[in-house]
C-alpha atoms as a PDB file:
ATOM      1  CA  UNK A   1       0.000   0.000   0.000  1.00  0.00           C
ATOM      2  CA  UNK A   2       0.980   3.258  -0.479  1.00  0.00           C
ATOM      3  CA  UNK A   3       1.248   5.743   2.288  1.00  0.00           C
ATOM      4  CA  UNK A   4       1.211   8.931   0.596  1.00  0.00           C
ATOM      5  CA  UNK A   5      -2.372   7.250  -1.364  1.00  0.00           C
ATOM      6  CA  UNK A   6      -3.901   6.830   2.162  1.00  0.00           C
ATOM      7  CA  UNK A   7      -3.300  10.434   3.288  1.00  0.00           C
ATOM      8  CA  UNK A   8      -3.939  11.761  -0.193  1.00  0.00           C
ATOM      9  CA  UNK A   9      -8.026  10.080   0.273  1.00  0.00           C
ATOM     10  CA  UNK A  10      -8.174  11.710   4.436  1.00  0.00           C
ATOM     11  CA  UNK A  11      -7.405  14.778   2.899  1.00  0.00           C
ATOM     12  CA  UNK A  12      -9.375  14.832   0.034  1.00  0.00           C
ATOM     13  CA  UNK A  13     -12.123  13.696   1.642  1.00  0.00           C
ATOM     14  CA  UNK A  14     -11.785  16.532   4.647  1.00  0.00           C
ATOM     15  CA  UNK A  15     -12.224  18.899   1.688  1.00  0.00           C
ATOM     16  CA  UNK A  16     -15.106  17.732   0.185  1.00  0.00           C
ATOM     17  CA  UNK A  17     -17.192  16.876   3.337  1.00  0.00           C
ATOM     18  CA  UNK A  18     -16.004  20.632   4.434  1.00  0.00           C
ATOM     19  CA  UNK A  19     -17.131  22.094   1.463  1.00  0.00           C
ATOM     20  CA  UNK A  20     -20.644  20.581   1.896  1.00  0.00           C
ATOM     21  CA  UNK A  21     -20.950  21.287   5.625  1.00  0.00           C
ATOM     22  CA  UNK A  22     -20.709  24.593   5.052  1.00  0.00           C
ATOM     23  CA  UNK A  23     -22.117  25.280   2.357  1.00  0.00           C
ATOM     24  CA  UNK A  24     -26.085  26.250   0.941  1.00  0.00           C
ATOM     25  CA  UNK A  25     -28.507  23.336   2.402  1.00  0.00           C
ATOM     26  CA  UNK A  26     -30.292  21.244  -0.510  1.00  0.00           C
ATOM     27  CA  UNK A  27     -33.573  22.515   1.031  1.00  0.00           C
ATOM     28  CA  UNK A  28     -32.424  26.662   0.297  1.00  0.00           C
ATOM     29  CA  UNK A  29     -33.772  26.380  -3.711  1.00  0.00           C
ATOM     30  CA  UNK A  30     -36.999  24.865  -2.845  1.00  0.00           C
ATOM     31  CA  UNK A  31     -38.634  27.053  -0.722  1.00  0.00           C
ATOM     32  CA  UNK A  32     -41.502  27.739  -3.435  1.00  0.00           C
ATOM     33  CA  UNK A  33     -42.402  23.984  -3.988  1.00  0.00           C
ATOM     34  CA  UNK A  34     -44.798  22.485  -1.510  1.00  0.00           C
ATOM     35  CA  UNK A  35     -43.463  20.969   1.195  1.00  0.00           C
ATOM     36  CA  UNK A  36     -45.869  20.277   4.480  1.00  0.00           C
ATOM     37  CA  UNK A  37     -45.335  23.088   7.171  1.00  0.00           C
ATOM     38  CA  UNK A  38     -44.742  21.610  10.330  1.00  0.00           C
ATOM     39  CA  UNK A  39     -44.393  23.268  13.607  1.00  0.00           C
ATOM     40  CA  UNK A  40     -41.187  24.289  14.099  1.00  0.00           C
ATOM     41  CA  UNK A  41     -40.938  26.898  16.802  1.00  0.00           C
ATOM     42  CA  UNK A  42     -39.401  25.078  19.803  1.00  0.00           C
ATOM     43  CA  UNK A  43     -36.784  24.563  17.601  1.00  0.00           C
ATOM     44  CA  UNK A  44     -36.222  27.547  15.704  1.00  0.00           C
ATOM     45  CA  UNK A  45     -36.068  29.320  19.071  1.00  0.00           C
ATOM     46  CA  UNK A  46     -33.337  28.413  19.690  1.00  0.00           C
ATOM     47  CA  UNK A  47     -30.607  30.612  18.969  1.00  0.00           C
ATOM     48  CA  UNK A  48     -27.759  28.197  19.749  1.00  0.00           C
ATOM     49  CA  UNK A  49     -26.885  24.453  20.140  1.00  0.00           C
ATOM     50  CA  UNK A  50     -24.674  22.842  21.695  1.00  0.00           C
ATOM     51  CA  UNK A  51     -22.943  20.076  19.355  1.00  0.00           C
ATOM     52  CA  UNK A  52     -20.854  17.138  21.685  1.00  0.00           C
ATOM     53  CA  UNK A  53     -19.821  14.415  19.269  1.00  0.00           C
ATOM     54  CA  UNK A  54     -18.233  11.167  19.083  1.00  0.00           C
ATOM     55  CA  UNK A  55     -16.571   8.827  16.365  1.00  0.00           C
ATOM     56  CA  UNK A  56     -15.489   5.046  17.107  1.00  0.00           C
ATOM     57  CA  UNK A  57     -13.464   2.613  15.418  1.00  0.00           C
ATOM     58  CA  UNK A  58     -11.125  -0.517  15.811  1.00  0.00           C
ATOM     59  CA  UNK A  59     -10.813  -2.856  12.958  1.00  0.00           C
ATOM     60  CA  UNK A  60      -8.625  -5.450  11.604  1.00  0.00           C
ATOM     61  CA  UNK A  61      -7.515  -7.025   8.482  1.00  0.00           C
ATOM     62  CA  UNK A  62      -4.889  -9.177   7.145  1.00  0.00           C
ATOM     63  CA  UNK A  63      -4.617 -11.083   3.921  1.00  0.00           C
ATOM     64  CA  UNK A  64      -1.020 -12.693   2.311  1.00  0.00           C
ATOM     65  CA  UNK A  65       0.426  -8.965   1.983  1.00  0.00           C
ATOM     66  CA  UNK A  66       0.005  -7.375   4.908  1.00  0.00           C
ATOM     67  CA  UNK A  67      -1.879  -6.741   8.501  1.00  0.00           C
ATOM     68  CA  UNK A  68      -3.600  -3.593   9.403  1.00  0.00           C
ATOM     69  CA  UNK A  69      -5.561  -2.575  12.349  1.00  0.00           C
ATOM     70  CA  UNK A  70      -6.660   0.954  14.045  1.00  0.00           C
ATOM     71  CA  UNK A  71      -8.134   2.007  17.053  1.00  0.00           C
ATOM     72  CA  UNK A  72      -9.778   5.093  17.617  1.00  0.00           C
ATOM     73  CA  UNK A  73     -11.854   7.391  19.376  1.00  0.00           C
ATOM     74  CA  UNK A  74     -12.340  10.831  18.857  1.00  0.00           C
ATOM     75  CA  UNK A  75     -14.799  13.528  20.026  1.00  0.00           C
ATOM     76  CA  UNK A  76     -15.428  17.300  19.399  1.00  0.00           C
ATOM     77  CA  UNK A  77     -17.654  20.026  20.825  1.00  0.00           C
ATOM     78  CA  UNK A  78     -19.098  22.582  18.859  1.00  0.00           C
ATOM     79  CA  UNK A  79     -21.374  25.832  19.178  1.00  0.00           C
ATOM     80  CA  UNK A  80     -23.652  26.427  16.647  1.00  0.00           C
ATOM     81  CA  UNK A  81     -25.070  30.006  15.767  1.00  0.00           C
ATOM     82  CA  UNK A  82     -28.271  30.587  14.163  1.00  0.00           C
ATOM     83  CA  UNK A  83     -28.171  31.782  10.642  1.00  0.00           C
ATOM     84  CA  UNK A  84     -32.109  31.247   9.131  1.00  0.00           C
ATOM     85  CA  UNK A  85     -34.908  31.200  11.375  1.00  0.00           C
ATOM     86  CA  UNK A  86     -38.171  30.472   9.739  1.00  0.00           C
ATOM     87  CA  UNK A  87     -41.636  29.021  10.336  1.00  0.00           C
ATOM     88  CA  UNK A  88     -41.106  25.977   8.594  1.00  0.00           C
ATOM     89  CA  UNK A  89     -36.939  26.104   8.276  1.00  0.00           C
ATOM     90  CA  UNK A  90     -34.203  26.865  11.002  1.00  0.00           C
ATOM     91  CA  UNK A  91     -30.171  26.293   9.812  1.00  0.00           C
ATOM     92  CA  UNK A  92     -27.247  27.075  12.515  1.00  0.00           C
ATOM     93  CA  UNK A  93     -24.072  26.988  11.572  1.00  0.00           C
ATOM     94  CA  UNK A  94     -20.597  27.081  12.859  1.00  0.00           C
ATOM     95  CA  UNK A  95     -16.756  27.008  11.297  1.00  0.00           C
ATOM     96  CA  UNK A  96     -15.129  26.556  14.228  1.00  0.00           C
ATOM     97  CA  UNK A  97     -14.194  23.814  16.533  1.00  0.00           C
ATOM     98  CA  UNK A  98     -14.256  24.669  20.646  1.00  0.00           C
ATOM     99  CA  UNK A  99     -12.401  21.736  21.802  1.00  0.00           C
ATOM    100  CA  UNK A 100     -11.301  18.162  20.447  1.00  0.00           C
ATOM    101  CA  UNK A 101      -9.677  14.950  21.274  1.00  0.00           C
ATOM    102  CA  UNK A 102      -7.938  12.208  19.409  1.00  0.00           C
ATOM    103  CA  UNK A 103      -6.898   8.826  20.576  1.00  0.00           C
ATOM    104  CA  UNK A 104      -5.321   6.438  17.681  1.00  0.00           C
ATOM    105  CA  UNK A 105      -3.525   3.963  16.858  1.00  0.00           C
ATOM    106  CA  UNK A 106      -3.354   2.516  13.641  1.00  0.00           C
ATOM    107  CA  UNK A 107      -0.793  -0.238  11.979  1.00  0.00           C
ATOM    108  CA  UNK A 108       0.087  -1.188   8.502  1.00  0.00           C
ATOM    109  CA  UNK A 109       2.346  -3.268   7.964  1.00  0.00           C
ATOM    110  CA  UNK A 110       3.823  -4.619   4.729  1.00  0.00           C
ATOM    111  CA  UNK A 111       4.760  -8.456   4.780  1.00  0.00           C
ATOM    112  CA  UNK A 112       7.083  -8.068   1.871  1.00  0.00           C
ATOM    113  CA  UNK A 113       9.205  -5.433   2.490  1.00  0.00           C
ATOM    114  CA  UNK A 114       8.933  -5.731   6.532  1.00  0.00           C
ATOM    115  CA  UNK A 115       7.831  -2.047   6.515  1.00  0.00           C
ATOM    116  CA  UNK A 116       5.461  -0.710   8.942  1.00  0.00           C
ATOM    117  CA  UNK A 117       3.279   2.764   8.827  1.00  0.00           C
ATOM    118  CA  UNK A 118       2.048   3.283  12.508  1.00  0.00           C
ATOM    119  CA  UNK A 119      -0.803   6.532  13.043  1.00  0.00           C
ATOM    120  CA  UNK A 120      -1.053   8.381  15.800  1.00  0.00           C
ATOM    121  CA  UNK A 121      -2.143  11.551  17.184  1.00  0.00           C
ATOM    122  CA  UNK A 122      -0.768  14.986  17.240  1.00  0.00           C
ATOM    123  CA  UNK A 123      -2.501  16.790  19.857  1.00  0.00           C
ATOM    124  CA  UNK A 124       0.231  20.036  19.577  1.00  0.00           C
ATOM    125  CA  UNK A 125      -1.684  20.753  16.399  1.00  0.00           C
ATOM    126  CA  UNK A 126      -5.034  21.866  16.367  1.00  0.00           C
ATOM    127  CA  UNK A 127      -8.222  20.131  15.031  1.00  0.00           C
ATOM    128  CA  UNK A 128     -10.351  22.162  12.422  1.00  0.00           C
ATOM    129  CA  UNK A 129     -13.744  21.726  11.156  1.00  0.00           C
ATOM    130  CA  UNK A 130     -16.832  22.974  10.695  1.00  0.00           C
ATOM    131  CA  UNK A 131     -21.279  22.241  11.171  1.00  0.00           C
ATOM    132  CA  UNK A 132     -24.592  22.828  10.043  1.00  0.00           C
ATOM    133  CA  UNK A 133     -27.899  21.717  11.382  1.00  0.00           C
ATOM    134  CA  UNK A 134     -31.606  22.461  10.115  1.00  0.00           C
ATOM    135  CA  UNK A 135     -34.861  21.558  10.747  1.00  0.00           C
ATOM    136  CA  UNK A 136     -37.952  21.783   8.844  1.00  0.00           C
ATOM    137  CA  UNK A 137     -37.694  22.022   4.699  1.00  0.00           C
ATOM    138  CA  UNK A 138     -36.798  18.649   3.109  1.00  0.00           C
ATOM    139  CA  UNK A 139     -35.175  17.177   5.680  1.00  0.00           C
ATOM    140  CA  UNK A 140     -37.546  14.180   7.748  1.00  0.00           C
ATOM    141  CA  UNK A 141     -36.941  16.240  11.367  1.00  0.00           C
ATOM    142  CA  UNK A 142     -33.520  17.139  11.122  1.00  0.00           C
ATOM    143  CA  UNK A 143     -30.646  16.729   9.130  1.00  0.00           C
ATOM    144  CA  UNK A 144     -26.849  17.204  10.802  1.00  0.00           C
ATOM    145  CA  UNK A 145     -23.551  17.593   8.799  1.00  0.00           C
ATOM    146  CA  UNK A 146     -20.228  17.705  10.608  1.00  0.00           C
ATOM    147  CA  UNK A 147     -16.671  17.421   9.576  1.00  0.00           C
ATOM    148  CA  UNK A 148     -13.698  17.459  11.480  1.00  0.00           C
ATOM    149  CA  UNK A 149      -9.938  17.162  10.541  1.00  0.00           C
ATOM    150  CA  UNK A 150      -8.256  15.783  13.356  1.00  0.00           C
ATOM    151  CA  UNK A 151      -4.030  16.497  13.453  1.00  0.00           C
ATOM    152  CA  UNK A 152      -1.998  13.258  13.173  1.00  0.00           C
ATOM    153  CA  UNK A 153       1.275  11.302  12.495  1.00  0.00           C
ATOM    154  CA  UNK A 154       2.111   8.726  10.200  1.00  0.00           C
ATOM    155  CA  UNK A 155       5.424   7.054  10.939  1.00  0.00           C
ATOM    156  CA  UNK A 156       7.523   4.443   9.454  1.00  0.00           C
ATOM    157  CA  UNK A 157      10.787   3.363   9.523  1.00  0.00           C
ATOM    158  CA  UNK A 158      13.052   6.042   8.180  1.00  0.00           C
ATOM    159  CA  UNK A 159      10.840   9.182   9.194  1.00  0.00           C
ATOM    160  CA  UNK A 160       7.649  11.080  10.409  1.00  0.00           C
ATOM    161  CA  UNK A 161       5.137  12.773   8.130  1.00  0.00           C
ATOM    162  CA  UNK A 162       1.866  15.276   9.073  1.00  0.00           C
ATOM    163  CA  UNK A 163      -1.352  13.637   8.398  1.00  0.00           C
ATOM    164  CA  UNK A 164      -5.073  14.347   9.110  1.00  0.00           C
ATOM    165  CA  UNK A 165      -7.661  11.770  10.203  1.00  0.00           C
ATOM    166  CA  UNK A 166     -10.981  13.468   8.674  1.00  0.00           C
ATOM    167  CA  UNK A 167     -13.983  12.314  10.129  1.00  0.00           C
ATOM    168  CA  UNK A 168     -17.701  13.265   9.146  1.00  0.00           C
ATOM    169  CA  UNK A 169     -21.171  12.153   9.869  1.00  0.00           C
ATOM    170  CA  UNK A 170     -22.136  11.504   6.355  1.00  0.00           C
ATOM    171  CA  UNK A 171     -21.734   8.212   4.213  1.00  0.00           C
ATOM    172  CA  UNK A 172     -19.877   9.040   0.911  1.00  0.00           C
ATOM    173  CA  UNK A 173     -18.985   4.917  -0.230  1.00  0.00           C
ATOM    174  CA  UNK A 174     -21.626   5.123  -2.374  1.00  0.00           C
ATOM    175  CA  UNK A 175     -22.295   7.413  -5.220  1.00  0.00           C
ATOM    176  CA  UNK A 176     -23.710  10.409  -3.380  1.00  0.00           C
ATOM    177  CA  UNK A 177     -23.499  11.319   0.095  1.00  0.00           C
ATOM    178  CA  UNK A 178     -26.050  10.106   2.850  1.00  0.00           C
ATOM    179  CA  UNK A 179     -26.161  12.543   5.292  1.00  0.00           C
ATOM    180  CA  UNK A 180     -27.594  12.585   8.994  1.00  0.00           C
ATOM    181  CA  UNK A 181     -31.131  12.708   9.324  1.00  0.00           C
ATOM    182  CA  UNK A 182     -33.736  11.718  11.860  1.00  0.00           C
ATOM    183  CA  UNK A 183     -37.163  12.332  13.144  1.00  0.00           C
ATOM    184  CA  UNK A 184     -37.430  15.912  15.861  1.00  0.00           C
ATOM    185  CA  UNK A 185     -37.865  14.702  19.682  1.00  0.00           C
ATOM    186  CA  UNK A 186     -41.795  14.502  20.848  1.00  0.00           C
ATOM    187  CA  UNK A 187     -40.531  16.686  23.497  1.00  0.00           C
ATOM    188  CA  UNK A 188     -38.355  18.480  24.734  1.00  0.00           C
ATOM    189  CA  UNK A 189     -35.618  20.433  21.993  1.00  0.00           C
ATOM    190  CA  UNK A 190     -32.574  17.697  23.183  1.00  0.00           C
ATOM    191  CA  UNK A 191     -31.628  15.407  20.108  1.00  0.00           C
ATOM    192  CA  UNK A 192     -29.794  12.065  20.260  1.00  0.00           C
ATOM    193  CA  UNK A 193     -28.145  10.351  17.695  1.00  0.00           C
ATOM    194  CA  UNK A 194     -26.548   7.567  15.952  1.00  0.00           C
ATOM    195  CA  UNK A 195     -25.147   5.692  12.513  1.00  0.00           C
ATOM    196  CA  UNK A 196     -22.782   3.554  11.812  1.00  0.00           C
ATOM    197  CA  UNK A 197     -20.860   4.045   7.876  1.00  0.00           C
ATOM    198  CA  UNK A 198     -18.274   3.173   6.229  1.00  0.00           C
ATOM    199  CA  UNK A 199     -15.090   5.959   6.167  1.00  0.00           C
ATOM    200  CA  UNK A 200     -11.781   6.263   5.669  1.00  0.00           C
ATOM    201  CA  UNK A 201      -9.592   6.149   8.588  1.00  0.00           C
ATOM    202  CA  UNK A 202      -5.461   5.247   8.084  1.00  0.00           C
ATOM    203  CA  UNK A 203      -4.402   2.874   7.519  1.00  0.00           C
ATOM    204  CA  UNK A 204      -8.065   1.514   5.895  1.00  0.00           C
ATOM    205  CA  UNK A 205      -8.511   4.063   2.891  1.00  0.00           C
ATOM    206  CA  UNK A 206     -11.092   2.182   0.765  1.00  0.00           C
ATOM    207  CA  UNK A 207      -8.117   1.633  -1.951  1.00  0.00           C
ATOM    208  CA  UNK A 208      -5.399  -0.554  -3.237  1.00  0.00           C
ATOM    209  CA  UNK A 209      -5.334  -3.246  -0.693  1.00  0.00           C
ATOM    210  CA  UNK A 210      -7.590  -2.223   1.606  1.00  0.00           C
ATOM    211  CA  UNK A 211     -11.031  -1.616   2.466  1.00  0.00           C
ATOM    212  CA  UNK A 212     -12.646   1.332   4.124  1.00  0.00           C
ATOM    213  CA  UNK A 213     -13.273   0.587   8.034  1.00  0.00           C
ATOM    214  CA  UNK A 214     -16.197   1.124   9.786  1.00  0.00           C
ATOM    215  CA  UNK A 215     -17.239   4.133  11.921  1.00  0.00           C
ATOM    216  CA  UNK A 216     -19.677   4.754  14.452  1.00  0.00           C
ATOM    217  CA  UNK A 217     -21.077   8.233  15.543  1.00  0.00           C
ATOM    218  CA  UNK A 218     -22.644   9.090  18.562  1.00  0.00           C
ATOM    219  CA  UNK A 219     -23.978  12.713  19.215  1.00  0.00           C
ATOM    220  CA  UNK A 220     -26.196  15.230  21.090  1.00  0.00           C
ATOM    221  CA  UNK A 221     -27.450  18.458  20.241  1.00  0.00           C
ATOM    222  CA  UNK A 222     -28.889  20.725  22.884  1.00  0.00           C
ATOM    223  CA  UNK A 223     -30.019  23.841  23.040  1.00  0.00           C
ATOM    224  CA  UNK A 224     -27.493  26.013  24.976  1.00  0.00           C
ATOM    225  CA  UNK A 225     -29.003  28.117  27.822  1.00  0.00           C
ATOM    226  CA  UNK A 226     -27.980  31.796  27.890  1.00  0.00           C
ATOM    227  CA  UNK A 227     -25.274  32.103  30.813  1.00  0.00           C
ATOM    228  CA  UNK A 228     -26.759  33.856  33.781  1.00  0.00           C
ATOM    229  CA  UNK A 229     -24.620  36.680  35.504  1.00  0.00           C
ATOM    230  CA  UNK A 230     -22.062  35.871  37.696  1.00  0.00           C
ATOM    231  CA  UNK A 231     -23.285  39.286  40.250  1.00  0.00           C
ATOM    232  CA  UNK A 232     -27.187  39.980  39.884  1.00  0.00           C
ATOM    233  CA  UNK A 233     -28.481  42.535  38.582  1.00  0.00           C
ATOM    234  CA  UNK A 234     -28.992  45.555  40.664  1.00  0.00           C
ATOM    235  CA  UNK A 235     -32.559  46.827  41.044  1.00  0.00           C
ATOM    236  CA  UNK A 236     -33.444  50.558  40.131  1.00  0.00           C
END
């Protein structure tokens, strides 16, 4: 396998799930067809969520070449800002990660040449990444893109090379994306969620020798209270 293919599919694949996070939703040009009007206003209320995510996955694989596994767990926070507020649409957005983590390990190694690629991560470098969420228009409920580019290392015998470990909550295997969708909460605003897709994660990149790995994702969105003051207010 070749290294430098694995990390060229992360980071092609952190630019392309970046570029739809952020950008129009598929629901924007349709606002004159007629889609049911549901009520939305618990939810468009809210002026901003509170994102706290998780991605899982250990995997193995070994056939007459070579062995690969990976470990990993990784989670993010994220605020999210309101951008459209409408009866029958809300979208928040945000371009900006608050705070990540990254454990990994991941192996390749090559039974004819003896080489091995190990991942791992480099928390001195900062993750980056990006969200949108929206309610109401096409989606069934809700419908949550993410995408973050974690910092990492690939090593192997002779040196040590940057790499990213890019991980999303959309499905892109097949030919076009399947994003995150679900049903809205009976009550209450909180939203739970889960999926498990197939992704790219080094050393499994889908290519070559080896397959993509599975990924599970985990997240919750809440609606973040407004902080309260720290000295009350004084009354006139």
């Amino acid at each position: 396998m070749n290294r430098n293919r694995v990390e060229s599919a992360t980071v092609l694949t952190a630019v392309a799930l970046l570029v739809l996070a952020l950008a129009p939703p598929p629901g924007a040009s349709a606002q004159g067809s007629k889609v049911p009007v549901v009520s939305l206003k618990n939810f468009t209320s809210v002026a901003e969520w509170q994102l706290d995510i998780t991605w899982h996955a250990k995997d193995e694989f070994e056939n007459k070449d070579c062995r690969a596994t990976v470990d990993m767990t990784a989670t993010a926070r994220l605020i999210l800002k309101q951008s459209v507020k409408r009866d029958s649409w809300g979208r928040w957005h945000v371009e900006k990660v608050q705070s990540a983590n990254l454990t990994l390990r991941g192996i390749y190694f090559n039974k004819l040449s003896k080489e091995q690629t190990e991942w791992k991560p480099a928390p001195e470098r900062a993750a980056d990444g990006g969200a949108t969420f929206e309610v109401g228009v096409l989606t069934p409920g809700y419908q949550l893109t993410c995408v973050i580019a974690y910092p990492a290392t690939s090593t192997t015998r002779l040196r040590t090379f940057d790499s990213l470990v890019s991980l999303m909550t959309a499905d892109i295997s097949g030919g076009l994306p399947v994003f995150l969708t679900g049903p809205l909460p009976g009550s209450g605003t909180t939203i739970h969620g889960s999926r498990v897709f197939s992704a790219i994660v080094a050393p499994f990149a889908g290519s070559g020798d080896l397959p993509m790995t599975r990924v599970g994702v985990q997240f919750v969105l809440q609606e973040l209270a407004p902080l309260t003051p720290l000295v009350p207010t004084k009354k006139k």
